[in-house]
C-alpha atoms as a PDB file:
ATOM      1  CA  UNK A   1     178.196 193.371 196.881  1.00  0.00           C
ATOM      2  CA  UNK A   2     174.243 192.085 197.587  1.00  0.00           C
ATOM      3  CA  UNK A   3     170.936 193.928 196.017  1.00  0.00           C
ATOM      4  CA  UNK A   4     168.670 192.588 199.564  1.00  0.00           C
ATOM      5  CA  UNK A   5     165.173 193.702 197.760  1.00  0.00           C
ATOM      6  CA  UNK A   6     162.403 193.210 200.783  1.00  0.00           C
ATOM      7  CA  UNK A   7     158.790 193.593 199.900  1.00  0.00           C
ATOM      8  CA  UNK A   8     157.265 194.049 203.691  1.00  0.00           C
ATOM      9  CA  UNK A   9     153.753 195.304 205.170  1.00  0.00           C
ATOM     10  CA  UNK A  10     153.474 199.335 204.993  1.00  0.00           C
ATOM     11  CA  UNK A  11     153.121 199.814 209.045  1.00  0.00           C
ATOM     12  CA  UNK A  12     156.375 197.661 209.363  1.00  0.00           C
ATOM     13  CA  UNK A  13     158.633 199.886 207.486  1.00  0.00           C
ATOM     14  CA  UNK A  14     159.751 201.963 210.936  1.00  0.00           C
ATOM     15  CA  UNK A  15     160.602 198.880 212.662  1.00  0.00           C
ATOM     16  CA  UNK A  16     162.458 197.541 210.020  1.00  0.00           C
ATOM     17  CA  UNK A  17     163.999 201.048 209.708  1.00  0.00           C
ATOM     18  CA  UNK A  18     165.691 200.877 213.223  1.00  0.00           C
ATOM     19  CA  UNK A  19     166.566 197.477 213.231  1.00  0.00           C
ATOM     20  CA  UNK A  20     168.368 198.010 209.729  1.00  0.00           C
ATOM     21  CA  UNK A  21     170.014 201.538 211.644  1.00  0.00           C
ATOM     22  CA  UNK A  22     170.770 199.480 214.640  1.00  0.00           C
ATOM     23  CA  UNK A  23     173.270 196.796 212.576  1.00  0.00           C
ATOM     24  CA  UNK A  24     175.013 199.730 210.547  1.00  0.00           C
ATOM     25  CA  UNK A  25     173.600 199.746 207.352  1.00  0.00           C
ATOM     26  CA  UNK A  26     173.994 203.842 206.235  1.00  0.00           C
ATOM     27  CA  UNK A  27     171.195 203.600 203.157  1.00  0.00           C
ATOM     28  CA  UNK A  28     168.491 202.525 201.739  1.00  0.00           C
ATOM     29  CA  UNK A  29     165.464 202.985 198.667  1.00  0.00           C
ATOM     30  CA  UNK A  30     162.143 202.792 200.169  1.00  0.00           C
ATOM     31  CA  UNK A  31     159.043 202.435 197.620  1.00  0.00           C
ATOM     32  CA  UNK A  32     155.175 201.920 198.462  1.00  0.00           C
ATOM     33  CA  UNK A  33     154.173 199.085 195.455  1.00  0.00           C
ATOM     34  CA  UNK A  34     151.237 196.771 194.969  1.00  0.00           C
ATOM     35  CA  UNK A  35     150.876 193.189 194.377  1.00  0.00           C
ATOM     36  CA  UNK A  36     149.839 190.056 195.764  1.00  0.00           C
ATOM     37  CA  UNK A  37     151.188 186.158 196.854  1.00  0.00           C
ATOM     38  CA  UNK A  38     149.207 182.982 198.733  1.00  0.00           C
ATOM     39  CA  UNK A  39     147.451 186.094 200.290  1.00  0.00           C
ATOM     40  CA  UNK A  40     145.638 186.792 197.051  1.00  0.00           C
ATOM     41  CA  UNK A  41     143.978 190.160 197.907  1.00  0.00           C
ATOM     42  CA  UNK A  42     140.147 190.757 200.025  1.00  0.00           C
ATOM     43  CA  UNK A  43     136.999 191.913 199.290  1.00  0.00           C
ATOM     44  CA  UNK A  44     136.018 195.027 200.808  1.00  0.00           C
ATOM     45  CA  UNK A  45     132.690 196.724 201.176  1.00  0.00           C
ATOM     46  CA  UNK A  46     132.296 200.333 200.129  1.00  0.00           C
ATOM     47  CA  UNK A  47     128.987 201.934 200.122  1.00  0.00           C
ATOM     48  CA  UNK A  48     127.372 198.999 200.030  1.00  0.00           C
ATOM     49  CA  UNK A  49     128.639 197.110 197.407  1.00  0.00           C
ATOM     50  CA  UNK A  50     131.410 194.407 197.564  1.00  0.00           C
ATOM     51  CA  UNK A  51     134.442 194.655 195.674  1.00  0.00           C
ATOM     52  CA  UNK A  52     137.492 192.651 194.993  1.00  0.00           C
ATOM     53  CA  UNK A  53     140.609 194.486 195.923  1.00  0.00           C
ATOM     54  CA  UNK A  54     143.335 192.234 194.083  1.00  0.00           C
ATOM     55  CA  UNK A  55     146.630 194.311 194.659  1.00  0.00           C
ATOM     56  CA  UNK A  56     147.524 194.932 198.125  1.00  0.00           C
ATOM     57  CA  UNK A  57     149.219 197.472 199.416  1.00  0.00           C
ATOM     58  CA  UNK A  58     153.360 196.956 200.002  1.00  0.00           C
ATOM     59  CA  UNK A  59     156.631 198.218 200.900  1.00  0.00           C
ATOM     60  CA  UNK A  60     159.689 197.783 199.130  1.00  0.00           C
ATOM     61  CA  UNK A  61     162.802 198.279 200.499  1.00  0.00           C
ATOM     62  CA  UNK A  62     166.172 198.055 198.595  1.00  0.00           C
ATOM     63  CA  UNK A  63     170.029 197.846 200.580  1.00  0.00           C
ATOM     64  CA  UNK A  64     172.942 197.184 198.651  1.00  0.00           C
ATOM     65  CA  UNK A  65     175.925 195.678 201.645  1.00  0.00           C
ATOM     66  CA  UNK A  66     179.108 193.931 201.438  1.00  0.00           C
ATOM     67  CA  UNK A  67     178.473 190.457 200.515  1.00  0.00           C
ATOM     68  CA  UNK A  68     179.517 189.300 203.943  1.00  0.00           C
ATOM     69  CA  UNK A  69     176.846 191.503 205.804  1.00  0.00           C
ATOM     70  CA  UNK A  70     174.128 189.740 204.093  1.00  0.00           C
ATOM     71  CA  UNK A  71     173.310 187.240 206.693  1.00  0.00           C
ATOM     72  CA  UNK A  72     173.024 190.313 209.412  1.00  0.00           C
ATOM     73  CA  UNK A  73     170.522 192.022 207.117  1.00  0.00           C
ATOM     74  CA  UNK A  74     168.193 189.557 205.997  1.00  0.00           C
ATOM     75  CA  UNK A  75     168.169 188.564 209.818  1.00  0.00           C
ATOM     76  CA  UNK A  76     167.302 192.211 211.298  1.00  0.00           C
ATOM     77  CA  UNK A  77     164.949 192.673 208.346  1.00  0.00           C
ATOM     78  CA  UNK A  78     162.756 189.254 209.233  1.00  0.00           C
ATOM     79  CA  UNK A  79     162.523 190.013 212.772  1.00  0.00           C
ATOM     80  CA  UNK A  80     161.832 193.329 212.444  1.00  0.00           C
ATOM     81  CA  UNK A  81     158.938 192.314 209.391  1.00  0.00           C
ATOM     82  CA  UNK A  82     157.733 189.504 210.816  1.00  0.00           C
ATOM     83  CA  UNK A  83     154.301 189.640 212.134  1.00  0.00           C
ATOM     84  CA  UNK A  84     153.429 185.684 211.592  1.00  0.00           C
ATOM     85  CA  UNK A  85     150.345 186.247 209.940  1.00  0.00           C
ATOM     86  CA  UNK A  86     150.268 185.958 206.034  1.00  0.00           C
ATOM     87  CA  UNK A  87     151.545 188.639 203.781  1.00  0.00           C
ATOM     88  CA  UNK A  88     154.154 189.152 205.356  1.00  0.00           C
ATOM     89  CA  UNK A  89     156.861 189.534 202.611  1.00  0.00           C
ATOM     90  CA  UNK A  90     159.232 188.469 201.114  1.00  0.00           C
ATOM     91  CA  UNK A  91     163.187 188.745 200.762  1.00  0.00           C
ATOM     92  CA  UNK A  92     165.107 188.588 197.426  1.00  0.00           C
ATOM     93  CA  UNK A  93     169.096 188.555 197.223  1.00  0.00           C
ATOM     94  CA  UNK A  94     170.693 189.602 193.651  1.00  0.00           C
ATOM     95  CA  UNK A  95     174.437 190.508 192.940  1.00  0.00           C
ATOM     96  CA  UNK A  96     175.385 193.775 192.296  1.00  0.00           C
ATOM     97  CA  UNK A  97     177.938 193.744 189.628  1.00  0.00           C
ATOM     98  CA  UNK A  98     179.033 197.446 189.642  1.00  0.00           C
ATOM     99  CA  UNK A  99     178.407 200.741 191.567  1.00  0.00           C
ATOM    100  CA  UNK A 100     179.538 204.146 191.318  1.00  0.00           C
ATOM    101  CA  UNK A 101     178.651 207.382 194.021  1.00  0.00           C
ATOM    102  CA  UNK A 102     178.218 209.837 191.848  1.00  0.00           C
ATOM    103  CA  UNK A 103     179.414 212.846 193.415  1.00  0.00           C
ATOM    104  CA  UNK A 104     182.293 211.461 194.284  1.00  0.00           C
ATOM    105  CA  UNK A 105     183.323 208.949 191.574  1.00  0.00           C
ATOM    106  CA  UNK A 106     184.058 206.217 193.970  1.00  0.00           C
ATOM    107  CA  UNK A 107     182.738 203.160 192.938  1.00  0.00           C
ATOM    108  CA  UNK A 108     181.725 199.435 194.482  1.00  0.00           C
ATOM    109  CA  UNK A 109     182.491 198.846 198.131  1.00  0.00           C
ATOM    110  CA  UNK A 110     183.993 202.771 198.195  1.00  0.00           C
ATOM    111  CA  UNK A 111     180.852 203.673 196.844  1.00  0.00           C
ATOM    112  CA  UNK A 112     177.916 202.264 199.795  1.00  0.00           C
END
């Protein structure tokens, strides 16, 4: 099993939604974080007065998938991201070692 952790832009998150939906995956942990790459925040003017905002608004989303569907969803989830202007994202891939359903007791593959 594959942790696919993608950190997207905020008004992507439906499209990346459906095209996740369309290729089967069944879950996923969404999170709104902050942070900042090559992009390296703005400035911004409020009221006058300029201001540096360093930490940039962000999606994360988190699937865990059968090793062998990893390809599929880094693939739906670039296409789906990809706007081709900077900022936007990035895709990690970690192993998942273990995983357990809680209700249920059923654990790795049983357990997505």
């Amino acid at each position: 099993m594959k942790l696919v952790i993608a950190v997207i832009k905020p008004f992507k998150l439906d499209d990346v939604h459906q095209a996740l939906t369309r290729i089967g995956v069944t879950g996923m942990t969404v999170a709104e974080v902050k942070g900042y790459g090559r992009q390296k925040g703005h400035t911004e003017i409020y009221r006058g007065a300029e201001y540096a905002v360093s930490f940039l608004p962000k999606v994360r989303i988190d699937v865990v998938v059968p090793a062998d569907r990893v390809d599929a969803v880094i693939e739906a989830i670039s296409a789906a991201a990809r706007t081709g202007q900077i900022g936007d994202g990035k895709i990690f891939v970690t192993k998942v070692d273990r995983a357990m359903r809680i209700r249920t007791g059923e654990s790795d593959a049983d357990a997505l």
